[in-house]
N, C-alpha and C. Protein backbone atom coordinates (compact mmCIF):
# COMPACT_ATOMS: atom_id res chain seq x y z
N UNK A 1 0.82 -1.20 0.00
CA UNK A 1 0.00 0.00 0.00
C UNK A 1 0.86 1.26 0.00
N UNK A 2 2.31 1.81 0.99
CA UNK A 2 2.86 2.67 0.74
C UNK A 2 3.31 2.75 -0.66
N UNK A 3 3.39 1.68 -1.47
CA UNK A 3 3.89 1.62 -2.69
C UNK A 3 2.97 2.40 -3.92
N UNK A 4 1.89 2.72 -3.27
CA UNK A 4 0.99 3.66 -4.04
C UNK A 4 1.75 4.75 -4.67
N UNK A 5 1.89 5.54 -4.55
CA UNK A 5 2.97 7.33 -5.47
C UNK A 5 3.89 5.90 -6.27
N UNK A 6 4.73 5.32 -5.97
CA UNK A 6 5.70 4.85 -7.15
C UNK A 6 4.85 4.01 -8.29
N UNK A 7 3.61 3.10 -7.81
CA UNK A 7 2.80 2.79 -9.04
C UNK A 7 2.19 3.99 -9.72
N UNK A 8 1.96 5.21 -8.88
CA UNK A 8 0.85 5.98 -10.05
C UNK A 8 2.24 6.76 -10.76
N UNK A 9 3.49 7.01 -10.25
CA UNK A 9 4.77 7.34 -11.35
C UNK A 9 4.60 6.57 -12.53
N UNK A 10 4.69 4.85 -11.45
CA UNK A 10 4.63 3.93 -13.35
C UNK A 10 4.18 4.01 -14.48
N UNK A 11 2.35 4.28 -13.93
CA UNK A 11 1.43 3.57 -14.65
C UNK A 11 0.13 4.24 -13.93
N UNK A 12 -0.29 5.21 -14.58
CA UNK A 12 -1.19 6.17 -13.39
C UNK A 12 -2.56 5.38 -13.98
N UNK A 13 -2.75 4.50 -15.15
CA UNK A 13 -3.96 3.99 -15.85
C UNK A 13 -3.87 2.77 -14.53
N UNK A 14 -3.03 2.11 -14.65
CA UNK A 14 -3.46 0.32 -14.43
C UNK A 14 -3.05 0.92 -12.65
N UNK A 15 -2.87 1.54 -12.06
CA UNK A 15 -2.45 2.03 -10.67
C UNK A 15 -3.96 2.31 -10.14
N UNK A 16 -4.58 2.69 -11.04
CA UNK A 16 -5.97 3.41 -10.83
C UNK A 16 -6.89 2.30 -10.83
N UNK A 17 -6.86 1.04 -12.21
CA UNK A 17 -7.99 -0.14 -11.66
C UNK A 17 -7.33 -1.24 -11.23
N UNK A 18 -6.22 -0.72 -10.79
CA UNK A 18 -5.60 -1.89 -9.28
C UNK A 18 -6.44 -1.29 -8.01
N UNK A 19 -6.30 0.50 -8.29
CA UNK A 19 -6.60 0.51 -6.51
C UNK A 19 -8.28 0.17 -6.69
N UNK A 20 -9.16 0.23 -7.65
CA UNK A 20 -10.59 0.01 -7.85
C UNK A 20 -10.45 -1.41 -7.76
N UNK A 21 -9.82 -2.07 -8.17
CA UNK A 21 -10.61 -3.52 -8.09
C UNK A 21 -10.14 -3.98 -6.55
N UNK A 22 -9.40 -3.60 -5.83
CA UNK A 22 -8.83 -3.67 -4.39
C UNK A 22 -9.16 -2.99 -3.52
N UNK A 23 -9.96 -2.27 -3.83
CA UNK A 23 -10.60 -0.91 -2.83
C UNK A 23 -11.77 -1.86 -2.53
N UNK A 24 -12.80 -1.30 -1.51
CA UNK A 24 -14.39 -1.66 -1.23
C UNK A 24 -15.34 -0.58 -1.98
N UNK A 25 -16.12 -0.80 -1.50
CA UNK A 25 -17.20 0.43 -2.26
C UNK A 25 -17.74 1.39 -0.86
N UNK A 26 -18.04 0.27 0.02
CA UNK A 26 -17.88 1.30 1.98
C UNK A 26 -16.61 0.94 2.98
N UNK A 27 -17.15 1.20 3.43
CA UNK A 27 -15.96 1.51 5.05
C UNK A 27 -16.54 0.08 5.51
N UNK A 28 -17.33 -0.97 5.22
CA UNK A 28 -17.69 -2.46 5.69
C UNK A 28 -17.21 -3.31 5.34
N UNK A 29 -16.70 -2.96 3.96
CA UNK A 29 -15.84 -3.79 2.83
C UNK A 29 -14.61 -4.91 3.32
N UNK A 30 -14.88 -5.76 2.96
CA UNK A 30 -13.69 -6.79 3.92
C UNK A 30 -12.33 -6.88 2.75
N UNK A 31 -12.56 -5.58 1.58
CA UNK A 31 -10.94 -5.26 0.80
C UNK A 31 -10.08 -4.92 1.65
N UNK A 32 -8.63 -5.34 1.29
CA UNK A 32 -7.63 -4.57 2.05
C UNK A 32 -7.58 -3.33 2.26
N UNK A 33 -8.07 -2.63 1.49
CA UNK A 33 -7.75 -1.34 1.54
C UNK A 33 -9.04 -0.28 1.26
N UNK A 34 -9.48 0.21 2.67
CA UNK A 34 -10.81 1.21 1.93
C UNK A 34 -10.24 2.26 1.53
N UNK A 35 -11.13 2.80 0.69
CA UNK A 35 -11.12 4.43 0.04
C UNK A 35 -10.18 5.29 1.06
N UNK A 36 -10.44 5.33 2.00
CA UNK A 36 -10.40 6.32 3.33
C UNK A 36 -8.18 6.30 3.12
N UNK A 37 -8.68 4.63 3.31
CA UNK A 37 -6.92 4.78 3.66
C UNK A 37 -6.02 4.64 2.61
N UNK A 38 -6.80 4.54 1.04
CA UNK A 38 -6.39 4.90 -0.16
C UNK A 38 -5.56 6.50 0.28
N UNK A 39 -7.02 7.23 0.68
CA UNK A 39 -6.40 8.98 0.59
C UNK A 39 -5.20 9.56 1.81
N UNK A 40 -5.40 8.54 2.69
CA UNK A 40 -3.98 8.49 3.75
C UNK A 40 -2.84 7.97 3.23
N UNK A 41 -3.09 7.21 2.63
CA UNK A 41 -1.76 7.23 1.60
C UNK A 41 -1.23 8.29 0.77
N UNK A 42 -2.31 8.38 -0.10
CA UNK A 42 -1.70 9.26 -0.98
C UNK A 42 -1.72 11.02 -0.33
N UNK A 43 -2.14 11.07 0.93
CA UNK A 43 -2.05 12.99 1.78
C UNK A 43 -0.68 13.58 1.29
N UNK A 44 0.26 13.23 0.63
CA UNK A 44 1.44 13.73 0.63
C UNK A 44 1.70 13.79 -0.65
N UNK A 45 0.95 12.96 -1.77
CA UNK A 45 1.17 13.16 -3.16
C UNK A 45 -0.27 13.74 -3.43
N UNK A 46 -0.78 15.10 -3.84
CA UNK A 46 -1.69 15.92 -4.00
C UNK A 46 -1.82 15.35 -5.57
N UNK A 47 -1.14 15.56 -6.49
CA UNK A 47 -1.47 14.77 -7.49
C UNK A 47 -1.87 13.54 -7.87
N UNK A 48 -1.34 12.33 -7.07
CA UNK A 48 -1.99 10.98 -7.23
C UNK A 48 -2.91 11.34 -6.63
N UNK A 49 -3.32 12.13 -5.55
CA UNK A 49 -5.00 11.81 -4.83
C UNK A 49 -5.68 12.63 -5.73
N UNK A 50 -5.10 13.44 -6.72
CA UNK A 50 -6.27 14.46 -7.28
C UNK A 50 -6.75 13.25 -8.83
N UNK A 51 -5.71 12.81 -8.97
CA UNK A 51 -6.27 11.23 -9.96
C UNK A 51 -7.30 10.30 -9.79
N UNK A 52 -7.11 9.74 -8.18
CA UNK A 52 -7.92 9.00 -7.58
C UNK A 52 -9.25 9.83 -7.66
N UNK A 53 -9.13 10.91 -6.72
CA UNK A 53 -10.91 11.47 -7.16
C UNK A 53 -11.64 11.53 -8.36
N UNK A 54 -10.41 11.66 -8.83
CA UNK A 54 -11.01 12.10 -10.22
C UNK A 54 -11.48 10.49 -11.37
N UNK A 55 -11.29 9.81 -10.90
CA UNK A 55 -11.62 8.51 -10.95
C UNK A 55 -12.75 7.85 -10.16
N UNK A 56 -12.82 8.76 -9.31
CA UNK A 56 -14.25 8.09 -8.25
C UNK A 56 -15.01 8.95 -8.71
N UNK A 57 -14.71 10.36 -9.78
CA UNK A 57 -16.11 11.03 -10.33
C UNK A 57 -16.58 10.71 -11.32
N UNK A 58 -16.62 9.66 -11.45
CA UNK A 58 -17.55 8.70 -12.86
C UNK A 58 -18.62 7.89 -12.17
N UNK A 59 -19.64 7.93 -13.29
CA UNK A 59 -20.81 7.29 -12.81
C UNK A 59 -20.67 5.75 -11.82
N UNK A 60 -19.47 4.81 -12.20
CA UNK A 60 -19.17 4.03 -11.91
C UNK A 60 -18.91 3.87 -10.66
N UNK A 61 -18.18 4.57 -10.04
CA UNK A 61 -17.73 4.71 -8.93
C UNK A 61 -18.48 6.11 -8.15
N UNK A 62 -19.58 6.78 -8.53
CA UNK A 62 -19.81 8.17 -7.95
C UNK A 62 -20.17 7.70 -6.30
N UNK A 63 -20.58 6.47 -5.43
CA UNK A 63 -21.13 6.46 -4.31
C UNK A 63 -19.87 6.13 -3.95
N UNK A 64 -18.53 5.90 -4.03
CA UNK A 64 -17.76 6.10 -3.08
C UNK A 64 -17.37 7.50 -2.73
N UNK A 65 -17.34 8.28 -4.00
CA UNK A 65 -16.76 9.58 -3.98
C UNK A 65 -17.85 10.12 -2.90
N UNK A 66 -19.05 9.91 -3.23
CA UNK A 66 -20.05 11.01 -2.13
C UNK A 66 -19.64 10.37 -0.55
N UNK A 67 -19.78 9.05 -0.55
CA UNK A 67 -19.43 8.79 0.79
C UNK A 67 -17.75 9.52 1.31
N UNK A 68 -17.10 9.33 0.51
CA UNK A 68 -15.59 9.92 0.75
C UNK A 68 -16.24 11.89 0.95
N UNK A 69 -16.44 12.09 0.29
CA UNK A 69 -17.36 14.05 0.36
C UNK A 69 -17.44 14.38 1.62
N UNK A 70 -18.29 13.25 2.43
CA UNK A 70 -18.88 13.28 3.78
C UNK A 70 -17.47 13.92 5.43
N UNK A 71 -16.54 13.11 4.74
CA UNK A 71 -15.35 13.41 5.33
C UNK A 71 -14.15 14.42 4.99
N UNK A 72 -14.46 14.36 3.67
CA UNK A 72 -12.93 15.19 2.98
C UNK A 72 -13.48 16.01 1.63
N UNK A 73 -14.86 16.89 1.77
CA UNK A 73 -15.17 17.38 1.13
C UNK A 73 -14.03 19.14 0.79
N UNK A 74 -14.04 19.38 2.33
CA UNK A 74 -13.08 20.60 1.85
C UNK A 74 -11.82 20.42 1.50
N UNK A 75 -11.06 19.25 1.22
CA UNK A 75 -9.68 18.66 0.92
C UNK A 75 -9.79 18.35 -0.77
N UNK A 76 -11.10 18.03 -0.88
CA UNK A 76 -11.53 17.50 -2.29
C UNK A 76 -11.78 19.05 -3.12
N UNK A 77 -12.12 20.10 -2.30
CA UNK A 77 -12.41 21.32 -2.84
C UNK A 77 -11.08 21.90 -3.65
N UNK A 78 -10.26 21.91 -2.64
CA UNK A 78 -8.80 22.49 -2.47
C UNK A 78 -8.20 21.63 -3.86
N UNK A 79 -8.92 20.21 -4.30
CA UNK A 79 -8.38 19.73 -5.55
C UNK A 79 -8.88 20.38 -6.35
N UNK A 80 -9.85 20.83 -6.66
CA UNK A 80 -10.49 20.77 -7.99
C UNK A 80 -9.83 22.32 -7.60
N UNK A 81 -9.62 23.28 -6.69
CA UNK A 81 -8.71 24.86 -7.07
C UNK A 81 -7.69 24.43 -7.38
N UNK A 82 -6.73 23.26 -7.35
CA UNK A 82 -5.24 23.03 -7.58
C UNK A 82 -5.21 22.81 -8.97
N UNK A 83 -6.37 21.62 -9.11
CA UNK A 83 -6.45 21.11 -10.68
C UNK A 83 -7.51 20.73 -11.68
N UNK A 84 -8.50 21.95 -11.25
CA UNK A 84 -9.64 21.77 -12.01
C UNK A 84 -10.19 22.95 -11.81
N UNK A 85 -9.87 24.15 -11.56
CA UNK A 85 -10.74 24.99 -11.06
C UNK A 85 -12.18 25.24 -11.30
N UNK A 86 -11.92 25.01 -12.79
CA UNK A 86 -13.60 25.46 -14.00
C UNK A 86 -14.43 24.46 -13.70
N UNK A 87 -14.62 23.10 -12.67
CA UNK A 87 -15.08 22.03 -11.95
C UNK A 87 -15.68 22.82 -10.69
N UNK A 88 -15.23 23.09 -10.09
CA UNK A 88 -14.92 23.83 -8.64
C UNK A 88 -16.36 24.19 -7.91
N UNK A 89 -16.99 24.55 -8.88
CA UNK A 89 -18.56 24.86 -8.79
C UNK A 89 -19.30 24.23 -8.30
N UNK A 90 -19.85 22.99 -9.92
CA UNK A 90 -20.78 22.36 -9.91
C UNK A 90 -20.06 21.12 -8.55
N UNK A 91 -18.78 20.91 -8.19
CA UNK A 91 -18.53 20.16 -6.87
C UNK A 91 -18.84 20.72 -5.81
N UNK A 92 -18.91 21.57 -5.02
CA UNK A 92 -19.66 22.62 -4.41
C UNK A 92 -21.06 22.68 -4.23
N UNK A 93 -21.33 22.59 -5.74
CA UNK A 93 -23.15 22.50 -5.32
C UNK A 93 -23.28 21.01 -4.93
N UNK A 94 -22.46 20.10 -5.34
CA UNK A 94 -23.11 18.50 -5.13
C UNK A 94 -23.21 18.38 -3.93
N UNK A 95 -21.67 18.78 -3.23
CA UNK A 95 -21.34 18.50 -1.80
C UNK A 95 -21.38 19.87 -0.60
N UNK A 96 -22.95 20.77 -1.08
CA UNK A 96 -22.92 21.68 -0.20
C UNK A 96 -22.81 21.28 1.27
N UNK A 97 -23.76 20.59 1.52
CA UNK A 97 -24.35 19.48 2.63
C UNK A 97 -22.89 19.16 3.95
N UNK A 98 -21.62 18.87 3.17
CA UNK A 98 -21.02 18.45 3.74
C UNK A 98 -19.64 19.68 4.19
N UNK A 99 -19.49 20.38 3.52
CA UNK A 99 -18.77 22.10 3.85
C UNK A 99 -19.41 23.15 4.56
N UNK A 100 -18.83 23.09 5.79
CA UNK A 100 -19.70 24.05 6.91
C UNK A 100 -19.46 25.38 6.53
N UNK A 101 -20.52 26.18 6.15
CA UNK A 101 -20.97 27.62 5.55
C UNK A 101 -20.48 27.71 4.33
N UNK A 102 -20.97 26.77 3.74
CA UNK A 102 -21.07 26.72 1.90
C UNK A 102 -21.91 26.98 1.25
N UNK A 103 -22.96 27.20 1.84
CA UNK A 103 -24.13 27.71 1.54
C UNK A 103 -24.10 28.93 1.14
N UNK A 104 -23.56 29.53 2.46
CA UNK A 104 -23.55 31.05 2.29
C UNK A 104 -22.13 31.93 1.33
N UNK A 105 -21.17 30.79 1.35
CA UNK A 105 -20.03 31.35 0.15
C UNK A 105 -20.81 30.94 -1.12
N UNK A 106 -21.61 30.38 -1.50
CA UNK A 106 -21.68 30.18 -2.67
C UNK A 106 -23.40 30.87 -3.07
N UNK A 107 -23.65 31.69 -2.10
CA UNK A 107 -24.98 32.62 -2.27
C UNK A 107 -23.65 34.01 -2.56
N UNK A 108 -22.99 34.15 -2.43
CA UNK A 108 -22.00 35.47 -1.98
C UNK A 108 -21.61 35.74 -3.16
N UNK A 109 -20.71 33.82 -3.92
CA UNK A 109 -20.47 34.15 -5.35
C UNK A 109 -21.43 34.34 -6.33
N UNK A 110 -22.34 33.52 -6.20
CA UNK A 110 -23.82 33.69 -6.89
C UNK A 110 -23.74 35.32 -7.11
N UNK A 111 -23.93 36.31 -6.17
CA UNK A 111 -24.25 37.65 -6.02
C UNK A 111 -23.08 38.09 -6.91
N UNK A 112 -22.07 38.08 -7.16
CA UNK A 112 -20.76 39.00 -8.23
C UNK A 112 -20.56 38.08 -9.08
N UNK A 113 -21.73 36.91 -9.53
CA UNK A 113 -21.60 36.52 -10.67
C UNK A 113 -20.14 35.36 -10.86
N UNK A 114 -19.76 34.69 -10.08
CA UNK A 114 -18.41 34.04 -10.36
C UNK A 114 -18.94 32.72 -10.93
């Protein structure tokens, strides 16, 4: 599992449906490895974790990403400003629910049009 950052150097395609077919889909999952401690791995490579999300935002995988939202929605924000900004939004509106006073930043931008 620390070996995660040197596979997504390798091979950021087959790194990605290694960690999917080895991951669970919840935190009940009897896989080695849940989602959760996928992103504890990768806390130090901002780019492999901004891959991984970005891999759990397909229809395929979208209920891990929301369950993952629940916990690391403002960490997931901070991705899509690093490497998606023009995203940044419509993630925001999905996962208002889970960013305490997001409501009200995103009535604020609403108002100057951003």
């Amino acid at each position: 599992a620390q070996m995660l950052p040197q596979l997504f150097t390798k091979n950021k395609a087959d790194t990605l449906a290694l960690l999917m077919e080895h991951t669970g889909k919840n935190e009940a999952s009897s896989s080695p490895l849940s989602p959760k401690e996928v992103l504890k791995i990768l806390e130090n490579h901002k780019m492999y974790m901004w891959c991984y999300v970005e891999h759990l935002n397909s229809p395929k995988h979208q209920g891990i990403l929301t369950e993952l939202s629940t916990d690391h929605a403002q960490m997931f924000a901070q991705l899509y400003v690093d490497y998606d900004h023009k995203r940044l939004l419509p993630f925001l509106h999905a996962t208002i629910s889970h960013i305490p006073n997001l409501k009200v930043i995103l009535d604020m931008l609403s108002l100057i049009h951003i």
